[in-house]
Protein backbone atom coordinates (compact mmCIF):
# COMPACT_ATOMS: atom_id res chain seq x y z
CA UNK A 1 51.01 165.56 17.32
CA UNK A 2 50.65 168.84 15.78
CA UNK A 3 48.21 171.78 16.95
CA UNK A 4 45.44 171.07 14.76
CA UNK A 5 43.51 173.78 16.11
CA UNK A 6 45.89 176.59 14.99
CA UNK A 7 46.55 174.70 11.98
CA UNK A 8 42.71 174.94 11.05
CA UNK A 9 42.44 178.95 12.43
CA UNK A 10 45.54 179.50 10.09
CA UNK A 11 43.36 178.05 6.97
CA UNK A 12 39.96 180.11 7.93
CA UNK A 13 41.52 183.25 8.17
CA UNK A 14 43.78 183.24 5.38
CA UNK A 15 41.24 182.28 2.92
CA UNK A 16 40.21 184.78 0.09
CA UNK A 17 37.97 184.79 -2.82
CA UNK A 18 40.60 185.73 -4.81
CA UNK A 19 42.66 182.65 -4.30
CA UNK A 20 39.94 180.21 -5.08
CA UNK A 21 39.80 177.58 -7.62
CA UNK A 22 36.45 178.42 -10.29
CA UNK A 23 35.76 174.78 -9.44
CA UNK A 24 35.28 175.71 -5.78
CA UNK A 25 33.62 178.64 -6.12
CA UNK A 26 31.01 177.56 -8.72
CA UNK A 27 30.14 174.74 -6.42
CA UNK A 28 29.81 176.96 -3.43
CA UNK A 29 27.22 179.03 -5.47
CA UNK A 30 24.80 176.03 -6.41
CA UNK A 31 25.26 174.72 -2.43
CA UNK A 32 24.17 178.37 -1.53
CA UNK A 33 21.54 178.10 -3.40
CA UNK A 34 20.21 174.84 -2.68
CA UNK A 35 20.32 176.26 1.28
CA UNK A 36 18.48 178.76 0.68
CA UNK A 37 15.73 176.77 -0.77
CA UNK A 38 15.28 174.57 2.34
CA UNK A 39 15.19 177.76 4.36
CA UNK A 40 12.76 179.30 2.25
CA UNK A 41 10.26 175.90 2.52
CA UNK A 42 11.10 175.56 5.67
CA UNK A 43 9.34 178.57 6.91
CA UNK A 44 5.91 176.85 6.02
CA UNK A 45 6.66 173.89 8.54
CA UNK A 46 5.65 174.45 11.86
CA UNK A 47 9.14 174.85 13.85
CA UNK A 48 9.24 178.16 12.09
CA UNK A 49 6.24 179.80 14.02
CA UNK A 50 7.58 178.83 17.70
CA UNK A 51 10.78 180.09 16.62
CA UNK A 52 10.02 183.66 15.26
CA UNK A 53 7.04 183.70 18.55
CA UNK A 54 10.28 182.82 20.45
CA UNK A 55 12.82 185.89 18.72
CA UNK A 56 9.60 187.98 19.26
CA UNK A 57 9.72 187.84 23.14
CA UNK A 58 13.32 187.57 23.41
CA UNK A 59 14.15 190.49 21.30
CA UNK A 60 17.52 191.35 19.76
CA UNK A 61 19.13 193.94 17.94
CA UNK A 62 17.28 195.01 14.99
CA UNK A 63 20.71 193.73 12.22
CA UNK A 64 20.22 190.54 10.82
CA UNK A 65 16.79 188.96 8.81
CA UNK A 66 14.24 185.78 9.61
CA UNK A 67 14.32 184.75 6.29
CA UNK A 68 10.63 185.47 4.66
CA UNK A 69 9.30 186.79 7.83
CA UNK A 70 11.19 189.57 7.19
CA UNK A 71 11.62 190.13 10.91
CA UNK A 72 15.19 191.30 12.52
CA UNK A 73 16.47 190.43 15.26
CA UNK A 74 20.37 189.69 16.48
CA UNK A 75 22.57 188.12 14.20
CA UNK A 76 22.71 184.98 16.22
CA UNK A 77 19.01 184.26 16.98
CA UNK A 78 18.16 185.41 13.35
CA UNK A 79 21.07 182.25 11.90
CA UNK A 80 19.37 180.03 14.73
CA UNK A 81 15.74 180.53 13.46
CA UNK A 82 16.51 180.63 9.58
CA UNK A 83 18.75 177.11 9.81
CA UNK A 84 15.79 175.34 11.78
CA UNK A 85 13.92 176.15 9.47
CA UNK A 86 16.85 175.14 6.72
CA UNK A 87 16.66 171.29 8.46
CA UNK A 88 13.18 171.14 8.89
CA UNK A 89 12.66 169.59 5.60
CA UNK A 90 15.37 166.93 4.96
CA UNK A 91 16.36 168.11 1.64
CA UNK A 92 19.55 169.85 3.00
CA UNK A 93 22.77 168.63 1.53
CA UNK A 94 25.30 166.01 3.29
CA UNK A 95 28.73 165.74 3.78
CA UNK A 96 29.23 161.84 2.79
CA UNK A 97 32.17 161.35 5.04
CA UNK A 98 31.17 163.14 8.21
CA UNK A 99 27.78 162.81 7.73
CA UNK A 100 26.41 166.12 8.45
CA UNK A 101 24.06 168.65 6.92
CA UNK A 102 26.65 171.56 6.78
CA UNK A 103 24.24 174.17 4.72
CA UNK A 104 21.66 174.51 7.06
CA UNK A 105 24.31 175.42 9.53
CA UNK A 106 26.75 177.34 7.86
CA UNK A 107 24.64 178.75 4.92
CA UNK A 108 22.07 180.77 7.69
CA UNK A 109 25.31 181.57 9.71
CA UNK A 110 27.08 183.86 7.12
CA UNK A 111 23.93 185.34 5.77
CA UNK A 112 23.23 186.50 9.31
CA UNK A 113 26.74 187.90 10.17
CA UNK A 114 27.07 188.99 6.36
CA UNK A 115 24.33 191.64 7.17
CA UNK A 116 25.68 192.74 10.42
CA UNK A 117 29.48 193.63 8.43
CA UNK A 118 27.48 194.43 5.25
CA UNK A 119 29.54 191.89 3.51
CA UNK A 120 29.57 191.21 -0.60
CA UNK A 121 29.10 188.44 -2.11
CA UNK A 122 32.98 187.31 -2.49
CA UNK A 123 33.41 187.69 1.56
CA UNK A 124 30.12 185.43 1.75
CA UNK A 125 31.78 183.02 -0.66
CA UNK A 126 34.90 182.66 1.11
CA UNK A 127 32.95 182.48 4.67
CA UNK A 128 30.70 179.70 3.38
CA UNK A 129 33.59 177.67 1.97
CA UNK A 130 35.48 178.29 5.57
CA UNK A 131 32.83 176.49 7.32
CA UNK A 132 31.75 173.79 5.06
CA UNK A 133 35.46 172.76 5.74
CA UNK A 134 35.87 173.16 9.64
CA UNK A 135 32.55 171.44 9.79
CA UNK A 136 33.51 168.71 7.03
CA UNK A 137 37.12 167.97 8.69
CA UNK A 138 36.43 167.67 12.18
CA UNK A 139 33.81 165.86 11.34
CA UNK A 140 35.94 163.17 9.54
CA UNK A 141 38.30 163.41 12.40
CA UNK A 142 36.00 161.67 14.65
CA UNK A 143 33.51 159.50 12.87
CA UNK A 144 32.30 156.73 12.44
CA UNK A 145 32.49 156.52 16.21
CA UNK A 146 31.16 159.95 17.10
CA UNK A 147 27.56 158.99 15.59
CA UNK A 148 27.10 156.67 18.41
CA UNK A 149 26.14 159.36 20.11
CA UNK A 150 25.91 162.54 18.03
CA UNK A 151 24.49 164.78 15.45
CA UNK A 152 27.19 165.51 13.34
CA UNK A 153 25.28 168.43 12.04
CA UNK A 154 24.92 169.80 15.46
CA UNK A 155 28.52 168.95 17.01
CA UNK A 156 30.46 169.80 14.44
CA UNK A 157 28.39 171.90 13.00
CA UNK A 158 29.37 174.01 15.87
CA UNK A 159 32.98 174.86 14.55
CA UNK A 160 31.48 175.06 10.82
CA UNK A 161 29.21 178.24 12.01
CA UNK A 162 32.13 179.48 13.80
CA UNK A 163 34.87 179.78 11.52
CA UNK A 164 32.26 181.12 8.80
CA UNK A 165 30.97 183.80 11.58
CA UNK A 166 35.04 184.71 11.88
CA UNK A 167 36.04 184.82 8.61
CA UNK A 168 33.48 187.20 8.37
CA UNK A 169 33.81 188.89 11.48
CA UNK A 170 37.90 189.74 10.65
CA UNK A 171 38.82 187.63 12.70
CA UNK A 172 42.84 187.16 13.32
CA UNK A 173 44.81 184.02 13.97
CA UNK A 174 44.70 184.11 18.06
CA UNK A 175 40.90 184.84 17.87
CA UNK A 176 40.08 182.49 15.80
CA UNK A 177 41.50 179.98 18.01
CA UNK A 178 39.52 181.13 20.94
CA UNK A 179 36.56 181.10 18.79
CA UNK A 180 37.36 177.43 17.54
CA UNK A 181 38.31 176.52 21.36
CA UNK A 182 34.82 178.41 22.77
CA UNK A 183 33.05 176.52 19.68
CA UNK A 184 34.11 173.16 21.31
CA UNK A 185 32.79 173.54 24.59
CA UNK A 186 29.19 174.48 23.02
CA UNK A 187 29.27 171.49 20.49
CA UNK A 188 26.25 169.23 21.57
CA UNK A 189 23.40 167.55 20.20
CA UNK A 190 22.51 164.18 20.62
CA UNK A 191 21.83 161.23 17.71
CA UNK A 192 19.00 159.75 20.44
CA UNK A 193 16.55 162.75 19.57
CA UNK A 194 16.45 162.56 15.68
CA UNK A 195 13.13 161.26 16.13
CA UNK A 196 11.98 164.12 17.67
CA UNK A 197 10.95 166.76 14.91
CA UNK A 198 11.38 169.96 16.55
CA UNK A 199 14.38 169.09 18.95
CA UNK A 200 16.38 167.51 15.75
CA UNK A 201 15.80 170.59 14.06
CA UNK A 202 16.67 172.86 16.76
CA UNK A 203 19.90 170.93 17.31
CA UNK A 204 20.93 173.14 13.39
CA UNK A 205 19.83 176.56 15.25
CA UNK A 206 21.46 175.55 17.95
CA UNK A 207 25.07 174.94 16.62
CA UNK A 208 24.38 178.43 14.50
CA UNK A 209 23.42 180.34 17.32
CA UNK A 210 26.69 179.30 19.39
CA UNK A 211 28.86 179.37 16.53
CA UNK A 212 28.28 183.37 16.13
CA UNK A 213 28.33 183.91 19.82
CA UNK A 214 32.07 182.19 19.80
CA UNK A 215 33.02 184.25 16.94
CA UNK A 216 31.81 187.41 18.62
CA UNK A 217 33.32 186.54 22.19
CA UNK A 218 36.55 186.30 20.51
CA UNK A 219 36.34 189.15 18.82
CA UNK A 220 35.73 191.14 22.23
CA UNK A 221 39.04 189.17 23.54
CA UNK A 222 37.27 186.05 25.02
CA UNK A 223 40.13 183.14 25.67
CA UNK A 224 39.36 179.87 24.70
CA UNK A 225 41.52 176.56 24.98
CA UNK A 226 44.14 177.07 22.02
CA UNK A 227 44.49 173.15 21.11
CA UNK A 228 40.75 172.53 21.37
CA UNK A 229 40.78 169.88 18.83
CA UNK A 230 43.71 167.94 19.56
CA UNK A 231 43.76 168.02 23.46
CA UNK A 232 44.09 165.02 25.56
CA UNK A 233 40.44 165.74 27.07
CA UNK A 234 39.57 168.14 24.13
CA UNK A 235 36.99 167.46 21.55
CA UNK A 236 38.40 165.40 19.13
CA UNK A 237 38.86 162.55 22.35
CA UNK A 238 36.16 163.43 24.21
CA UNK A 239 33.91 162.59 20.76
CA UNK A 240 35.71 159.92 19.13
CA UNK A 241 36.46 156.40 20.41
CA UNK A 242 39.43 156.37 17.62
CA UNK A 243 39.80 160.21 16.48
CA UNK A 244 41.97 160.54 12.84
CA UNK A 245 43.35 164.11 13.58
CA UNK A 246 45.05 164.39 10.22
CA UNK A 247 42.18 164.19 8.53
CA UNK A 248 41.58 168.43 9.64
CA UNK A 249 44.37 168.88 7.84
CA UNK A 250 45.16 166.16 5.20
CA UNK A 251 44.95 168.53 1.66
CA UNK A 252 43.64 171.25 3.53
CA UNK A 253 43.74 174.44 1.12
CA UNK A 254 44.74 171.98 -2.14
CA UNK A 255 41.22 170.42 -2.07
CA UNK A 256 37.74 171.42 -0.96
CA UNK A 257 35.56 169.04 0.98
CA UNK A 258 32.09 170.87 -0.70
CA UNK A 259 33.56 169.98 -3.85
CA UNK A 260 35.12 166.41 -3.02
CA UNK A 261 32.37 164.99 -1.09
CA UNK A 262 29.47 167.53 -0.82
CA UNK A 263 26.01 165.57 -2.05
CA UNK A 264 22.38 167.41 -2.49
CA UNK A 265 19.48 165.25 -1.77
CA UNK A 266 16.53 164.65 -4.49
CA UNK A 267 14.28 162.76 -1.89
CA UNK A 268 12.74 164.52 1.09
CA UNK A 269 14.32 161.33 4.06
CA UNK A 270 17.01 160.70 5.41
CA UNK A 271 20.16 160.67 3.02
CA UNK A 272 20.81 156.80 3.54
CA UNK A 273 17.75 155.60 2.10
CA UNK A 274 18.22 157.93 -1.09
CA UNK A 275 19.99 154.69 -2.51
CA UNK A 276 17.82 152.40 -1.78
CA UNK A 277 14.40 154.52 -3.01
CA UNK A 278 16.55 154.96 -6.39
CA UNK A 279 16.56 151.35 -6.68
CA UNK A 280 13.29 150.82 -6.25
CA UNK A 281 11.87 153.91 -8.68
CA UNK A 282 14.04 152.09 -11.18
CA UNK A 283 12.19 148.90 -10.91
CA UNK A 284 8.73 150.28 -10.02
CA UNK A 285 8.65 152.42 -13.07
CA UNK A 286 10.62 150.37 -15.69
CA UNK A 287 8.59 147.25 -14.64
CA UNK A 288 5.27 148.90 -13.50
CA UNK A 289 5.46 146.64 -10.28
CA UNK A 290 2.59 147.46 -8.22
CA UNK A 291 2.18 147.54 -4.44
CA UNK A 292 -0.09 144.63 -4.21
CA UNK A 293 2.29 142.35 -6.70
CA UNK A 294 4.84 142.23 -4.03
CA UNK A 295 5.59 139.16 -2.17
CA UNK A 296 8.51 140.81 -0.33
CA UNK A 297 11.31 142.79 -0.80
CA UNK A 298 14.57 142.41 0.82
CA UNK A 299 17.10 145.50 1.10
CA UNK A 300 20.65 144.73 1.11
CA UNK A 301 22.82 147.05 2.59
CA UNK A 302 25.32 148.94 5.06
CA UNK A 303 25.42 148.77 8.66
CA UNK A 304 24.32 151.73 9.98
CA UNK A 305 20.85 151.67 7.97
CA UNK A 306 20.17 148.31 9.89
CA UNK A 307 21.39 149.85 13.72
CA UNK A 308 20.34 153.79 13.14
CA UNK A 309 17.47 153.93 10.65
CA UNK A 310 15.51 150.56 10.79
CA UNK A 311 12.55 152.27 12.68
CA UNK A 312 9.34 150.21 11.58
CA UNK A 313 7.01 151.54 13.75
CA UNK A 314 7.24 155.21 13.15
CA UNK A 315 4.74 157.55 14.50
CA UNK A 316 5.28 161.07 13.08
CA UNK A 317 6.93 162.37 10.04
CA UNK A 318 10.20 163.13 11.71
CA UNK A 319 10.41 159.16 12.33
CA UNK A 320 9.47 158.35 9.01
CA UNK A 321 11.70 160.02 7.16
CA UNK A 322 14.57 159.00 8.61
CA UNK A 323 12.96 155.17 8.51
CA UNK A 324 14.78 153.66 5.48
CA UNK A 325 11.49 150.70 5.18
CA UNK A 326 9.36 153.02 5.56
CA UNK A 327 10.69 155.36 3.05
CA UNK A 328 11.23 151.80 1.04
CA UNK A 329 7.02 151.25 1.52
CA UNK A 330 5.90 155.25 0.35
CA UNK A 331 8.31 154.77 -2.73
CA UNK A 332 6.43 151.71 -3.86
CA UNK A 333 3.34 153.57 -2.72
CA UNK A 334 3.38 156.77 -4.12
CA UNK A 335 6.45 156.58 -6.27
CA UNK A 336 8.17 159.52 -4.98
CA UNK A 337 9.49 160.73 -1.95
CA UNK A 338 8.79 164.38 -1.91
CA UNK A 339 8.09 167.47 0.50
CA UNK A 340 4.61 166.49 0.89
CA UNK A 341 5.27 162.76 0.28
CA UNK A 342 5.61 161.66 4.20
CA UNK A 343 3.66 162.99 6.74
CA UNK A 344 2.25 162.92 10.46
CA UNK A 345 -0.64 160.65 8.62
CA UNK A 346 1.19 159.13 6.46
CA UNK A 347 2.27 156.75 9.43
CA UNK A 348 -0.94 155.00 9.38
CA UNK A 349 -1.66 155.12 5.78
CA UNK A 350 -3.04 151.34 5.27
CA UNK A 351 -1.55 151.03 2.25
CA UNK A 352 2.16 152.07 3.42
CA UNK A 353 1.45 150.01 6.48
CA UNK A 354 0.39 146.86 4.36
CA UNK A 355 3.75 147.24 2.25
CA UNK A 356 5.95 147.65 4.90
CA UNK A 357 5.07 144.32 5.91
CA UNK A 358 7.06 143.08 2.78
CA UNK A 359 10.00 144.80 3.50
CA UNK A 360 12.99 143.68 5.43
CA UNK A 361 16.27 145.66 5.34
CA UNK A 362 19.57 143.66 6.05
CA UNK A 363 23.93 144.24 6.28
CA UNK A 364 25.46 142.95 3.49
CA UNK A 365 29.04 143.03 4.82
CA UNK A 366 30.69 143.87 1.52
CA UNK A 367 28.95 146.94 1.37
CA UNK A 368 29.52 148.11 4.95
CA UNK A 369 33.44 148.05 3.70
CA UNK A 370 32.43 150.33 1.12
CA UNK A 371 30.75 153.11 3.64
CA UNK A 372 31.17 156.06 3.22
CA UNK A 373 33.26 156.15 0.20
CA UNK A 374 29.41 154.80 -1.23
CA UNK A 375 26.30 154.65 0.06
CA UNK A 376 25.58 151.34 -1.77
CA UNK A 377 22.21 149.74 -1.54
CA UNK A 378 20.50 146.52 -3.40
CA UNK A 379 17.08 146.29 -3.52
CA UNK A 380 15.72 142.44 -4.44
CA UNK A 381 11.55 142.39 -5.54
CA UNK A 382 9.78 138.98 -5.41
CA UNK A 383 6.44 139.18 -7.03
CA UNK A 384 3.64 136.95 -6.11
CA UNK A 385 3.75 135.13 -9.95
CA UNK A 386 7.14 134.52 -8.97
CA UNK A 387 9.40 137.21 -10.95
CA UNK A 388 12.21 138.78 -9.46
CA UNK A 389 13.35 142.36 -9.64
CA UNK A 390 17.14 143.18 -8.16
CA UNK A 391 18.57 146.46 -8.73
CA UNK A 392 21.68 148.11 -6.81
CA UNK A 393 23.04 151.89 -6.57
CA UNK A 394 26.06 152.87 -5.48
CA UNK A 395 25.95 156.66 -5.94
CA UNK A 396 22.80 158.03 -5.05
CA UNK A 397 21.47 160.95 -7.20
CA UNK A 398 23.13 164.38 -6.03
CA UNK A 399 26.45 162.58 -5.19
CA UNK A 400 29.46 164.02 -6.22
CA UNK A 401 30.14 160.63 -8.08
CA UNK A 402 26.35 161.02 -9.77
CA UNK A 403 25.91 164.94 -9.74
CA UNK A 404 22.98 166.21 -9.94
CA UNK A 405 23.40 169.60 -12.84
CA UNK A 406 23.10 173.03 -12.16
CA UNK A 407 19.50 172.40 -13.99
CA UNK A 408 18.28 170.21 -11.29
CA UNK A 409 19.52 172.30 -8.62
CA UNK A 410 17.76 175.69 -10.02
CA UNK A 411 14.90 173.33 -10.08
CA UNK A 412 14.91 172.42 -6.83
CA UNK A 413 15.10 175.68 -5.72
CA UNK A 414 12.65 176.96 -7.47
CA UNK A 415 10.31 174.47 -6.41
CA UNK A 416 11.26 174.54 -2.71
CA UNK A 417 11.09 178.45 -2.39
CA UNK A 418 7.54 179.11 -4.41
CA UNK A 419 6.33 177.70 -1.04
CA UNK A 420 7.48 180.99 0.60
CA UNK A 421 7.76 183.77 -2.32
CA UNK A 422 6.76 185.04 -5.40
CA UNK A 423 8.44 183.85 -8.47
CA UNK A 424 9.58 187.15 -9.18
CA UNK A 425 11.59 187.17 -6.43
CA UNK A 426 12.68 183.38 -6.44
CA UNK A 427 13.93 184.22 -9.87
CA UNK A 428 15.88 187.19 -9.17
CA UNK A 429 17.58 184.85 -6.66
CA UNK A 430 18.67 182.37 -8.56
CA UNK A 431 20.00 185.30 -10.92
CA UNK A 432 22.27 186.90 -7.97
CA UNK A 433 23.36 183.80 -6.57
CA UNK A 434 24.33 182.51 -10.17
CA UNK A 435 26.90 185.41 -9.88
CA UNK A 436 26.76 185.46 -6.28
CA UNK A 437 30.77 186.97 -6.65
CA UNK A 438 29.45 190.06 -8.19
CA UNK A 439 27.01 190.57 -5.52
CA UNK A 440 27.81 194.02 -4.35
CA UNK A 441 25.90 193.39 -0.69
CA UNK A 442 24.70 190.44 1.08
CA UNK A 443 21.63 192.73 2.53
CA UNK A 444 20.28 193.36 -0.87
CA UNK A 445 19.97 189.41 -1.58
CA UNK A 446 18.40 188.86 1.34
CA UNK A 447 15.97 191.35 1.19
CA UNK A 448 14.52 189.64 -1.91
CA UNK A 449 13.42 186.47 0.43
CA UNK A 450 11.08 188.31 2.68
């Protein structure tokens, strides 16, 4: 079979700036910066409070930041506070493949440990890439399966936040195995609560937080199981009905996984209704089809929408966003899906309520088949005087296969981190991470977010 594990430890620690392809590197600077943005809005939602009340009475060592608090705390409980926050506003960017929202996790997790080595910006780089990819490829190794069960952001987030804390840390070959192996045993975080706003949120902090404690355990000469991911009762099995183990290490080094499959998100929901909204802002505003013209509207697509994220009875905004019908309704609604877009109240708006009504959201086989190479989706309109609307996307908006540019992603920024900061500041962001290489310390960027 192949020790996967070591074969993965051997790629994290080897992996310099200076061996990167521009390609790879320029992406990794856009991704930083779109993580930083949904930390940065994310401290104005209110997981943020209970978790900076919560560093506040458990203390810390005064090395790494709460990101626009400006408060310091240990490098672990800092990551775990600043990627709650990151997730809190479902704008983070997905993996297609593994499905998981790797920024929030990594991105927090090397900041954090960045300031406690006083790294520069081409260690941070290299340690952000290292993650994305241990997150990304164990991830593929056991889905679709594993999200049963799981939160692919939280379980395999876990190694992500690890390898990232150890390429940092120094880490050599044999520790990073223990920290990959100690990594496993924390993974958790279950699918069932992603309803739950604060505890799917806390599920990111969580897989930070353990992440950097591996990394550090190992680094003090902690053991951990050396074939972790490959074991007959390790991860990979105990997560997977049908793990694919080579796909840790299928082009690992020759390709990047942030660059290959890495998406942003232009609608605050769930990323598998991002499709679906697209279709129907493309007939809403090229048509001007109005709310109360629709007869019904029928939504064609993959499985997983129809068994995960059919919810149409939500009752807070953490349910509605990740409702694809209900994210269907506000689209017709409001015509966009923003920040502000869904709320608590927006769950009993009349108006959404009346158009969700219309809505029913079906599998079309064909385009389960196509999952997750595309997250297809074909929206069909029937208006009361009898015209019909049918519009299908393949590529959502901020896929790799329909990028969103640089532009957009400045943009986005910009507009998620004005929440937080002054535009001074947000500016002279998106200045150092547009060169994040020639960043001379990691401390120095972070100090312009609080």
């Amino acid at each position: 079979m192949g020790n996967y594990t070591e074969k993965l430890s051997d790629f994290i620690v080897n992996l310099n700036f200076d061996g990167l392809p521009e390609k790879a590197v320029a992406e990794t600077r856009r991704f930083t910066l779109d993580s930083l943005g949904t930390v940065l809005a994310g401290y104005t939602r209110k997981q943020s409070s209970l978790m900076v009340s919560l560093v506040d009475e458990l203390g810390g060592s005064k090395v790494s930041t709460i990101l626009v608090a400006g408060k310091k705390t240990s490098p672990p409980l800092a990551a775990a506070v600043n990627s709650v926050m990151a997730h809190s506003v479902e704008l983070d960017d997905t993996h297609t493949h593994s499905v998981a929202h790797v920024g929030c996790v990594v991105v927090p997790t090397a900041l954090a440990v960045a300031e406690l080595v006083d790294a520069n910006g081409k260690e941070l780089i290299a340690a952000i890439l290292a993650g994305y990819e241990a997150t990304a490829r164990v991830g593929m190794a056991v889905m679709p399966t594993h999200y049963n069960y799981w939160h692919s952001t939280s379980t395999n987030g876990t190694f992500g936040a690890a390898a990232a804390a150890g390429r940092l840390l120094g880490l050599n070959r044999g520790e990073m195995v223990n920290a990959l192996g100690l990594a496993g045993t924390q993974a958790a975080g279950l699918i069932f609560v992603l309803d739950n706003w604060f505890t799917k949120n806390y599920q990111a902090g969580r897989a930070s937080l353990a992440g950097i404690l591996s990394a550090l355990l190992a680094q003090k000469g902690a053991d951990g199981p050396g074939d972790i991911l490959e074991g007959e009762r390790g991860y990979c099995s105990a997560y997977s009905k049908e793990p694919k183990l080579e796909k840790i290490t299928d082009g690992l080094g020759g390709t990047f996984e942030l660059v290959e499959r890495g998406s942003y998100k232009a609608f605050s929901c769930l990323r598998a209704a991002h499709s679906t909204i697209q279709a129907i802002l493309e007939v809403v505003n090229r048509y001007d089809v109005k709310p109360e013209d629709v007869e019904r509207v029928v939504n064609r697509t993959y499985r997983t929408v129809v068994t995960h994220f059919s919810n149409y009875k939500p009752t807070s905004e953490m349910a509605a966003k990740l409702s694809v019908p209900f994210c269907m309704a506000v689209a017709f609604v409001k015509r966009s899906v923003g920040l502000d877009d869904i709320t608590d109240e927006t769950c009993s708006d009349p108006e959404v309520l009346d158009m969700l009504k219309k809505i029913k959201v079906v599998e079309e086989p064909e385009l389960t088949k196509l999952h997750p190479e595309k997250y297809a989706s074909e929206v069909e309109v029937l208006t009361r005087d009898g015209k019909r609307y049918v519009y299908r996307v393949d590529y959502p908006k901020g896929d790799p296969k329909n990028p969103m540019s640089e532009e957009g992603i400045v943009d986005k920024f910009r507009n998620l981190a004005l929440r937080s900061i002054e535009k001074e500041a947000a500016e002279e962001v998106v200045r150092r991470v547009m060169k994040l290489e020639e960043v001379g310390s990691v401390r120095e960027l972070v100090e312009l977010m609080c």
